[in-house]
Protein backbone atom coordinates (compact mmCIF):
# COMPACT_ATOMS: atom_id res chain seq x y z
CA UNK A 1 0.00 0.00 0.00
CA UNK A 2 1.75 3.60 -1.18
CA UNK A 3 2.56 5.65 2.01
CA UNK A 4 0.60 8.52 3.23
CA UNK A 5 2.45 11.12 1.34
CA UNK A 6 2.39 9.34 -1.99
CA UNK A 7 -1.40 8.92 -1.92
CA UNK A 8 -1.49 12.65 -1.59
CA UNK A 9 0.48 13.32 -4.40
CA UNK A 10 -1.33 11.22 -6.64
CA UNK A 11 -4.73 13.34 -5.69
CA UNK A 12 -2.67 16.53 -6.33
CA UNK A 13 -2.47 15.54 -9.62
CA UNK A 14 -5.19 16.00 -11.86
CA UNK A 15 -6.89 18.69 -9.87
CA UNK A 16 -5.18 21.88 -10.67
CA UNK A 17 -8.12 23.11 -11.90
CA UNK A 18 -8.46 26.90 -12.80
CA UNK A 19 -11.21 28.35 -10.90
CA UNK A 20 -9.67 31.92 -10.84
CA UNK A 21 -8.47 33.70 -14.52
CA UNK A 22 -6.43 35.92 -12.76
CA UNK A 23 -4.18 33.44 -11.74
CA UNK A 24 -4.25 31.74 -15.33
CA UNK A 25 -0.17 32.00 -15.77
CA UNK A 26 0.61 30.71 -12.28
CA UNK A 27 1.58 27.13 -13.57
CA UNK A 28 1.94 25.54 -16.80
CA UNK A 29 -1.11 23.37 -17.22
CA UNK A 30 -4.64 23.07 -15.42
CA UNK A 31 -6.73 20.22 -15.44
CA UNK A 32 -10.11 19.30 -16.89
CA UNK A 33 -10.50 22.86 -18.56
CA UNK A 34 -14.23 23.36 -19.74
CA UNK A 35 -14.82 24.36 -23.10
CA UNK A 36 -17.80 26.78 -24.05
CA UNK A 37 -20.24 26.64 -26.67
CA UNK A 38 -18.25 29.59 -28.71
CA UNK A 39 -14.96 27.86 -28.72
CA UNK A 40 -16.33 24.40 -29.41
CA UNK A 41 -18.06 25.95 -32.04
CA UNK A 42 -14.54 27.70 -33.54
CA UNK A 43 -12.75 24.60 -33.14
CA UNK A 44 -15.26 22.82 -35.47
CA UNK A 45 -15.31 25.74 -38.22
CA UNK A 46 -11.37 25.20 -38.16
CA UNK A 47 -11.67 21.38 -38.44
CA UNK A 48 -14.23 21.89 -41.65
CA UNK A 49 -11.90 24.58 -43.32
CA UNK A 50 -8.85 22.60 -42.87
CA UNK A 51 -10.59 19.71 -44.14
CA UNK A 52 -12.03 21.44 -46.79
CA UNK A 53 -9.39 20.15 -49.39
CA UNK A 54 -8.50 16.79 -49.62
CA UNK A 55 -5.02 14.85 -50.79
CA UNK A 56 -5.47 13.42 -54.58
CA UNK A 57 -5.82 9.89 -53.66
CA UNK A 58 -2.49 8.89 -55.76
CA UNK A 59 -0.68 11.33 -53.15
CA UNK A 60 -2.28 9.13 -50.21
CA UNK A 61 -1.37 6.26 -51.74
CA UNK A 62 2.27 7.73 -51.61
CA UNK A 63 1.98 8.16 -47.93
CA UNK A 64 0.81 4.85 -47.17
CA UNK A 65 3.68 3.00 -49.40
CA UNK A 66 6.18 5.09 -47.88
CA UNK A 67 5.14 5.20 -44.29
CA UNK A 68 8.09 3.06 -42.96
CA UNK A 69 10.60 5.33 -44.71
CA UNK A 70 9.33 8.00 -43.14
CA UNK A 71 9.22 6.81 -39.77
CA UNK A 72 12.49 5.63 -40.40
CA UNK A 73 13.77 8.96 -41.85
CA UNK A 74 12.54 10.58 -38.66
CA UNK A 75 14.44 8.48 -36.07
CA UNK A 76 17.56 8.83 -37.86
CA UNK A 77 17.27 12.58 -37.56
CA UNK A 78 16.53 12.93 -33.91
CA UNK A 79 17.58 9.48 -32.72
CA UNK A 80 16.49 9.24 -28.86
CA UNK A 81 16.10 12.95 -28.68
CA UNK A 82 12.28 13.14 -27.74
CA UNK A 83 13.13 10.75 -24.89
CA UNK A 84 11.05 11.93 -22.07
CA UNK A 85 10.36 10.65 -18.56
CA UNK A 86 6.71 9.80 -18.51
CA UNK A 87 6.34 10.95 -14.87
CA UNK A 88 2.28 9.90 -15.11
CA UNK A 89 2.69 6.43 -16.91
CA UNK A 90 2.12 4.60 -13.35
CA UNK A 91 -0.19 7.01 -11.49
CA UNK A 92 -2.37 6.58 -14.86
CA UNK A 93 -1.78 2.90 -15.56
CA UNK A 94 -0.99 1.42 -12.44
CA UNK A 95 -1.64 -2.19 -14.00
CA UNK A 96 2.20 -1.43 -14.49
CA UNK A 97 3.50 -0.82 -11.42
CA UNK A 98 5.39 -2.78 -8.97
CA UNK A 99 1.97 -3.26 -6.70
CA UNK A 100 -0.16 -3.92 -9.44
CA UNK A 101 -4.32 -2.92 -9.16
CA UNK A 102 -6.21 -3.51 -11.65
CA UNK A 103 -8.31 0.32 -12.08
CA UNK A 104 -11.87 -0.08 -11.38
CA UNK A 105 -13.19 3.29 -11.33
CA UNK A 106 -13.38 4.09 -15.22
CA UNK A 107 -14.10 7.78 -14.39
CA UNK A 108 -11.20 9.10 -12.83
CA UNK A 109 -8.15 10.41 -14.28
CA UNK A 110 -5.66 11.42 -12.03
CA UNK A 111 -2.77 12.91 -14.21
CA UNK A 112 -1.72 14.06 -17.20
CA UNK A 113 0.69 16.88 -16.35
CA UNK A 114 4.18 16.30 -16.96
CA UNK A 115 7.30 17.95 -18.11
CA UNK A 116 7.03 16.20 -21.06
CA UNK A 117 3.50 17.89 -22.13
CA UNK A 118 3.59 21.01 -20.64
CA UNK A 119 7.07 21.85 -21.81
CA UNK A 120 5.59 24.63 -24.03
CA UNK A 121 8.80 26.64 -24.91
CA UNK A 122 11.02 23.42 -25.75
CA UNK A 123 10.69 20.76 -27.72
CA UNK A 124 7.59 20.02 -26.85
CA UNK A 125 6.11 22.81 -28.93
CA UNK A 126 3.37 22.32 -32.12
CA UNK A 127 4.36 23.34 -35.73
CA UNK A 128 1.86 23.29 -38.30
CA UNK A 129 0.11 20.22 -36.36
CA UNK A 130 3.08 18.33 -35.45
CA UNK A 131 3.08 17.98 -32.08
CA UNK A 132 6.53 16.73 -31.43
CA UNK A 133 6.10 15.61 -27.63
CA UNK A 134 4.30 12.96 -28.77
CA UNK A 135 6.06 11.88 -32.31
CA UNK A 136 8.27 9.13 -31.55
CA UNK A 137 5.33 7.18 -30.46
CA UNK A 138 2.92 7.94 -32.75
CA UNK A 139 1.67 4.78 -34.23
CA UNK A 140 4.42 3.94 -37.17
CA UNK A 141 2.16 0.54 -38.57
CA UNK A 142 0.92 2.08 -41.89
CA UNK A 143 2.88 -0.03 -44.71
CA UNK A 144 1.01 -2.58 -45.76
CA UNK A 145 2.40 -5.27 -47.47
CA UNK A 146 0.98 -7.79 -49.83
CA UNK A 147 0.74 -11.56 -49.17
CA UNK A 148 2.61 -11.71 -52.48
CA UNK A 149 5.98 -9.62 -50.66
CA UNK A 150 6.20 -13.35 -48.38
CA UNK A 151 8.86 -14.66 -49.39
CA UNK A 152 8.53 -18.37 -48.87
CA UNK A 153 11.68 -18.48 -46.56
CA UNK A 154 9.94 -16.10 -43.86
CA UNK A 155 6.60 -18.57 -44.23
CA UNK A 156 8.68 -21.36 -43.30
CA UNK A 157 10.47 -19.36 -40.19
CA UNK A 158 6.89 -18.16 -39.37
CA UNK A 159 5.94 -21.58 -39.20
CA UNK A 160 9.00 -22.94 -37.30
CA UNK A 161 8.04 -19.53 -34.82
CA UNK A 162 4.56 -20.71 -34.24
CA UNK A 163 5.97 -24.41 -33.61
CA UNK A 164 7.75 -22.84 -30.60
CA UNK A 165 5.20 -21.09 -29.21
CA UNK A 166 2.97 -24.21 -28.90
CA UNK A 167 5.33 -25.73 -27.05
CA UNK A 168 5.65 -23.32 -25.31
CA UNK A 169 9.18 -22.21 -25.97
CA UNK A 170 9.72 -18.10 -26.94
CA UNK A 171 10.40 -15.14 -25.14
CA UNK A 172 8.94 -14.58 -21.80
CA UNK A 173 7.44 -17.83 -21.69
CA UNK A 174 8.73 -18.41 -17.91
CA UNK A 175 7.22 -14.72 -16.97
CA UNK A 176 3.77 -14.68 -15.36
CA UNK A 177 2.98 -11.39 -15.86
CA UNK A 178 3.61 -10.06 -19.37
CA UNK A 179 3.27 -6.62 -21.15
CA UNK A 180 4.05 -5.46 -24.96
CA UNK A 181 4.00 -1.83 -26.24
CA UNK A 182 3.31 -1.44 -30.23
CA UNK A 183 4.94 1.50 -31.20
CA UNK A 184 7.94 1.58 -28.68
CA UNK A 185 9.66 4.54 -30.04
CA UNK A 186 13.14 5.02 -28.33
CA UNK A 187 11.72 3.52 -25.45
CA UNK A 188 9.67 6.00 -22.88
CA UNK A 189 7.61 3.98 -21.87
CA UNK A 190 9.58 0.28 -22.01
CA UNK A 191 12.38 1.92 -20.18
CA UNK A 192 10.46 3.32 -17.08
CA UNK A 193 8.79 0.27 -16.71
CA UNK A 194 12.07 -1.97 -16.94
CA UNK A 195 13.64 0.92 -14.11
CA UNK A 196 10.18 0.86 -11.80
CA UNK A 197 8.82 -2.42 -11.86
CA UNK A 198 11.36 -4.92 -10.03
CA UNK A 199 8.92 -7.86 -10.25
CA UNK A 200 10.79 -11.20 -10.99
CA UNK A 201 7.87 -12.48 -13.04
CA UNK A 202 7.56 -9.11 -14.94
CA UNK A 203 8.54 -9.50 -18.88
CA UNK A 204 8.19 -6.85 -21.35
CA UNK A 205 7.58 -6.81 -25.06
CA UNK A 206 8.23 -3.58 -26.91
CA UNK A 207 7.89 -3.27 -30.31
CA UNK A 208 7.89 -0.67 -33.42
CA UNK A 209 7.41 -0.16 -37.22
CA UNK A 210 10.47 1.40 -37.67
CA UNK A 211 13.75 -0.53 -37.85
CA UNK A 212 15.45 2.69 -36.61
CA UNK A 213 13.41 3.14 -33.70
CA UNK A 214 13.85 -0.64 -32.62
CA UNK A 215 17.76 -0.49 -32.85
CA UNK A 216 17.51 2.72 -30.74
CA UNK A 217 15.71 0.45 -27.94
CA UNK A 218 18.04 -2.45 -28.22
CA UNK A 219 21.37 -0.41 -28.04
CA UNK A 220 20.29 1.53 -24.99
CA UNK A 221 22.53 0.45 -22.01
CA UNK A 222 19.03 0.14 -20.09
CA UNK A 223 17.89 -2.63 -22.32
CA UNK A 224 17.93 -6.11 -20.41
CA UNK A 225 16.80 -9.47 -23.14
CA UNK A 226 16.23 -11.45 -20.37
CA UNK A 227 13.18 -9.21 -18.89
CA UNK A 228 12.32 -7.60 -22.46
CA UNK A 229 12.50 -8.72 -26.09
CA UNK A 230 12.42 -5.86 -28.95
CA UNK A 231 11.08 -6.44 -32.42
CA UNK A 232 9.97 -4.67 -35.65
CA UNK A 233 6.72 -5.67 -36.67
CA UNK A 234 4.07 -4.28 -39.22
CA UNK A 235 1.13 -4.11 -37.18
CA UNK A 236 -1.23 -3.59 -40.30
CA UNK A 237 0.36 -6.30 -42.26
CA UNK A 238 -1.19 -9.94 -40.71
CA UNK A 239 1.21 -11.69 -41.86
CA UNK A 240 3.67 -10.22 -39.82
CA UNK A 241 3.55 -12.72 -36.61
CA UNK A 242 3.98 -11.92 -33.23
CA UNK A 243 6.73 -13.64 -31.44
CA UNK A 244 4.54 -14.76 -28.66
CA UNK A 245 1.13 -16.82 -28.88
CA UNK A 246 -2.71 -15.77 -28.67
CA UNK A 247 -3.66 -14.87 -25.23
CA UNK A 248 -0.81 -14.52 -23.41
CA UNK A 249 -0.76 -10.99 -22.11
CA UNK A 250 -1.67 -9.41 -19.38
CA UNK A 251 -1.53 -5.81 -21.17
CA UNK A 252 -0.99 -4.44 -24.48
CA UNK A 253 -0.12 -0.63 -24.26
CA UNK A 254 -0.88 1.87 -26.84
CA UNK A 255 0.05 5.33 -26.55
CA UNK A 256 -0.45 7.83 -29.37
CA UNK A 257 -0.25 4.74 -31.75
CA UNK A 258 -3.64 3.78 -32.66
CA UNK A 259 -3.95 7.66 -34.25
CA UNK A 260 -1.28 7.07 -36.73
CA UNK A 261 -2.88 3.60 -38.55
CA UNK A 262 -4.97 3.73 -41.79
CA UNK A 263 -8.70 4.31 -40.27
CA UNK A 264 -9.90 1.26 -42.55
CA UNK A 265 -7.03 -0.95 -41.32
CA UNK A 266 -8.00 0.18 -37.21
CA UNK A 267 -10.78 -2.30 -36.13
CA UNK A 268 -8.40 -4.99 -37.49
CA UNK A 269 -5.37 -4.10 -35.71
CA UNK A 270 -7.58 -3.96 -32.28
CA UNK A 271 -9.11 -6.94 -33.40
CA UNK A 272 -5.95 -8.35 -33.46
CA UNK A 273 -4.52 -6.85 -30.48
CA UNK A 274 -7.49 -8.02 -28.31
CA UNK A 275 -6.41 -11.94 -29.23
CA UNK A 276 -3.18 -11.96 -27.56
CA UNK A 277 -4.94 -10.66 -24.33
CA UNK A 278 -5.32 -13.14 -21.73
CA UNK A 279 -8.69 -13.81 -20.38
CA UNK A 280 -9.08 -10.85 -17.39
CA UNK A 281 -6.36 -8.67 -19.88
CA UNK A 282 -6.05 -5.69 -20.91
CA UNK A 283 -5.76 -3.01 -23.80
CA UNK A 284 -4.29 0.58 -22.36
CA UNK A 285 -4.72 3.55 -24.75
CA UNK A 286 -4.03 7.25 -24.63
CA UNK A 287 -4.13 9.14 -28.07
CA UNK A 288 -5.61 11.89 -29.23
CA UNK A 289 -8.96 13.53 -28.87
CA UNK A 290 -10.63 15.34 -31.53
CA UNK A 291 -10.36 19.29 -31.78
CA UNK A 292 -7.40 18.78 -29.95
CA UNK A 293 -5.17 22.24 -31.01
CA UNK A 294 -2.82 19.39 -33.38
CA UNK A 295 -5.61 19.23 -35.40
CA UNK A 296 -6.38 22.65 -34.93
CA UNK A 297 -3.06 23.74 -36.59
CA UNK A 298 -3.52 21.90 -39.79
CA UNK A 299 -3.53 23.93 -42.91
CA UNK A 300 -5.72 23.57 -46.09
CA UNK A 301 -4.32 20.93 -48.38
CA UNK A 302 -3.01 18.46 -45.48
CA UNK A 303 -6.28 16.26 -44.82
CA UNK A 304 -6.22 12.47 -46.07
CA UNK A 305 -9.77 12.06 -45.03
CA UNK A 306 -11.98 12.83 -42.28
CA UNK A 307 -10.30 13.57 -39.13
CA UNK A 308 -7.31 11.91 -40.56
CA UNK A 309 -4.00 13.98 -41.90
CA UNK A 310 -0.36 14.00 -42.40
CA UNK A 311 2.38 16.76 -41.13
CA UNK A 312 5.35 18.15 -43.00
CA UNK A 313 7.55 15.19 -42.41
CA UNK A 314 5.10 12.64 -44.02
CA UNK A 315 3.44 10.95 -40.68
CA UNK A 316 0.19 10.68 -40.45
CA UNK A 317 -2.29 11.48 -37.64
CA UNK A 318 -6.04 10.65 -36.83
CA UNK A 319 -8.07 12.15 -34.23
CA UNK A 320 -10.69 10.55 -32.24
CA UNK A 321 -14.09 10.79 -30.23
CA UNK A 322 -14.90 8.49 -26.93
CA UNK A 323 -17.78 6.79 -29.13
CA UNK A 324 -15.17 5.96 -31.70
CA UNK A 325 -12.86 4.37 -29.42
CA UNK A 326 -15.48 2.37 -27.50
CA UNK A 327 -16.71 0.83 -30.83
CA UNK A 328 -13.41 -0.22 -31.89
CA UNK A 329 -12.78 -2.25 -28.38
CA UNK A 330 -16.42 -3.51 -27.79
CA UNK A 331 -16.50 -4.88 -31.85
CA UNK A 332 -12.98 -6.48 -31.01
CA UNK A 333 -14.71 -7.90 -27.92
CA UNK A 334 -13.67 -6.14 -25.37
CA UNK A 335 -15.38 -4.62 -21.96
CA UNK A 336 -15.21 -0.93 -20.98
CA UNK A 337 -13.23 -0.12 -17.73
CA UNK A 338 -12.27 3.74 -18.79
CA UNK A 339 -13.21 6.22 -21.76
CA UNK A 340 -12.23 9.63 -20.39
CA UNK A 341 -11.55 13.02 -22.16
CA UNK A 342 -8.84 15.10 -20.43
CA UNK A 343 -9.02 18.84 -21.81
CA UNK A 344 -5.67 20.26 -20.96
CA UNK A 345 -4.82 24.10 -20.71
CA UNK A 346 -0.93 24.31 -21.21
CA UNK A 347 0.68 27.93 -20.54
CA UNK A 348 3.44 29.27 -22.19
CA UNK A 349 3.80 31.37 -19.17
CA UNK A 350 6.90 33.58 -21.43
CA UNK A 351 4.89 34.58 -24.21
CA UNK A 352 1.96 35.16 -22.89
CA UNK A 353 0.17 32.11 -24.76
CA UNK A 354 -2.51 29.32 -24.00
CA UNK A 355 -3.06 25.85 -25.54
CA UNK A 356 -6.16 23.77 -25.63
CA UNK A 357 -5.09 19.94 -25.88
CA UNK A 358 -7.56 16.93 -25.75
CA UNK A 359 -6.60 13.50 -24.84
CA UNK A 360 -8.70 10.73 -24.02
CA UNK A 361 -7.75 7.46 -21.82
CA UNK A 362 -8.91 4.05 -22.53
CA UNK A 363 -8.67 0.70 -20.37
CA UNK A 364 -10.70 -2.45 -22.00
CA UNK A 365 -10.61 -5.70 -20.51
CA UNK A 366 -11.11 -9.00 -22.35
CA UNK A 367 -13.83 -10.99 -20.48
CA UNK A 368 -13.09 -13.82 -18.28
CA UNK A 369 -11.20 -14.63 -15.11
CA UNK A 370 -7.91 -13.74 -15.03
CA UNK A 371 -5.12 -16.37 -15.00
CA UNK A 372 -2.99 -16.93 -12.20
């Protein structure tokens, strides 16, 4: 049970709410910031002018063949340089601490203030909708490859792979209590977990579409292969196999991924997510909300399709609603624990400026009794 004094930290958070204007450039960030009918109303007429003017579809097509390459292109440039300590990953998701609980109160949301989101005069800053604070995350599963590109080599190893895992022989098969991220990044979210959680029967899966990003995680001197196993893997491609069996994890984290797949190709990949989940498992999600000021920033000539658009550097972003979300998990079979909406006011307390963000939380659980 935390102490006392941790307890009261974790209440802190969450609950700076703004309740006088006056004091509106006293911290960085308030909590739970209400919108009003006037700037709900703006945020829409932005969305619909932004959107006005769509991508030729041959110049979509481009994105989605090239996704890897750009994903690629972008780690090379920055390497582990958005690396930032998630300082809320436990207090939010404490199905990943040390003392795990599994949340029942789907309602709450303690924190999302952190260095690494209210930073607003660093790198966490927004240029023309890309929101690099939370780029090396983002989702980087949009390459799809035909059954045609399997060579009949990598059937056979696939083959040999899922051999194993019947018998029970891959990574983390000792572990009792197993976790994978898709879309690992340079690791902020493996790497606190590896550092926090000193559970013997802990093992973590991490894994990412770029073979940049994925070399980044395995070279850091933090990385441990005998209580985490790093992989590329195509998420959107099905014949890209998973190097551990169907329902075998306890959790299956996915933050600001999800946004960054093909819409069409989303209730698969959840689909397909939601199989490896043990019975009593379960899918973690924090991504981005729509009207959020990303999407906000946008100019005319940079929307793929509703909702959906890519940034200057060729990534591609979607942006959701809670009734989205919850259709994606329930059709993949899952059970609601959490669908909450943070709206965020961050503070650029040295110019003078103010930023509307919108995230929203998710925590489904596949039915049945969890395994011992």
């Amino acid at each position: 049970m935390a102490a006392p004094s941790a307890e009261r930290e974790r209440r802190r958070f969450g609950q700076r709410l703004l309740t006088d204007p006056a004091r509106l450039f006293q911290h960085n960030a308030w909590d739970n910031v209400e919108w009003s009918e006037e700037q709900e109303a703006s945020a829409r007429s932005k969305v619909q002018e932004n959107s006005s003017q769509l991508l030729p579809q041959d110049k979509q097509e481009e994105y989605e063949v090239n996704a890897k390459r750009y994903w690629d292109d972008f780690y090379k440039i920055h390497e582990n340089g958005f690396f930032k300590d998630r300082h809320w990953l436990f207090t939010e998701f404490p199905e990943l601490a040390p003392n795990r609980t599994s949340s029942q109160n789907g309602d709450s949301l303690h924190e999302f203030s952190t260095k690494e989101e209210s930073d607003s005069d660093g790198p966490g800053r927004c240029e023309n909708g890309h929101c690099s604070l939370e780029t090396r995350t983002e989702g980087q599963f949009s390459l799809i490859q035909s059954p045609a590109e399997v060579c009949t080599e990598d059937l056979a190893a696939q083959e040999h792979r899922e051999l194993k895992q019947r018998a029970g022989d891959y990574p983390g098969s000792a572990a009792s209590y197993r976790v994978l991220e898709v879309g690992c990044g340079a690791g902020n979210t493996v790497f606190p977990i590896l550092q926090t959680n000193n559970d013997p029967g802990l093992f973590v899966y991490c894994c990412d579409f770029s073979t940049t990003a994925v070399d980044l995680v395995q070279n850091n001197a933090e990385y441990d292969s005998s209580r985490c196993f790093a992989f590329v893997h195509d998420l959107c491609n099905d014949q890209s196999p998973f190097p551990m069996p169907e329902e075998s994890l306890d959790i299956v984290i996915l933050i600001f991924v999800l946004s960054a797949i093909l819409p069409e190709k989303m209730q698969s990949v959840v689909s397909r997510l939601s199989r490896l989940l043990k019975p009593g498992g379960m899918i973690l999600l924090r991504d981005y909300g729509r009207y959020d000021l990303a999407q906000l920033r946008f100019k005319k000539g940079q929307c793929l399709s509703e909702n959906f658009y890519v940034r200057g550097d060729g990534t591609r972003v979607y942006f959701f609603t809670q009734d989205e979300l919850n259709q994606l998990f329930t059709t993949a079979g899952l059970e609601k624990i959490q669908n909450v909406v943070d709206r965020r006011l961050q503070v650029n307390r040295g110019k003078q400026m103010t930023m509307y963000r919108v995230w929203i939380q998710c925590k489904y659980r596949k039915p049945g009794t969890p395994q011992a």
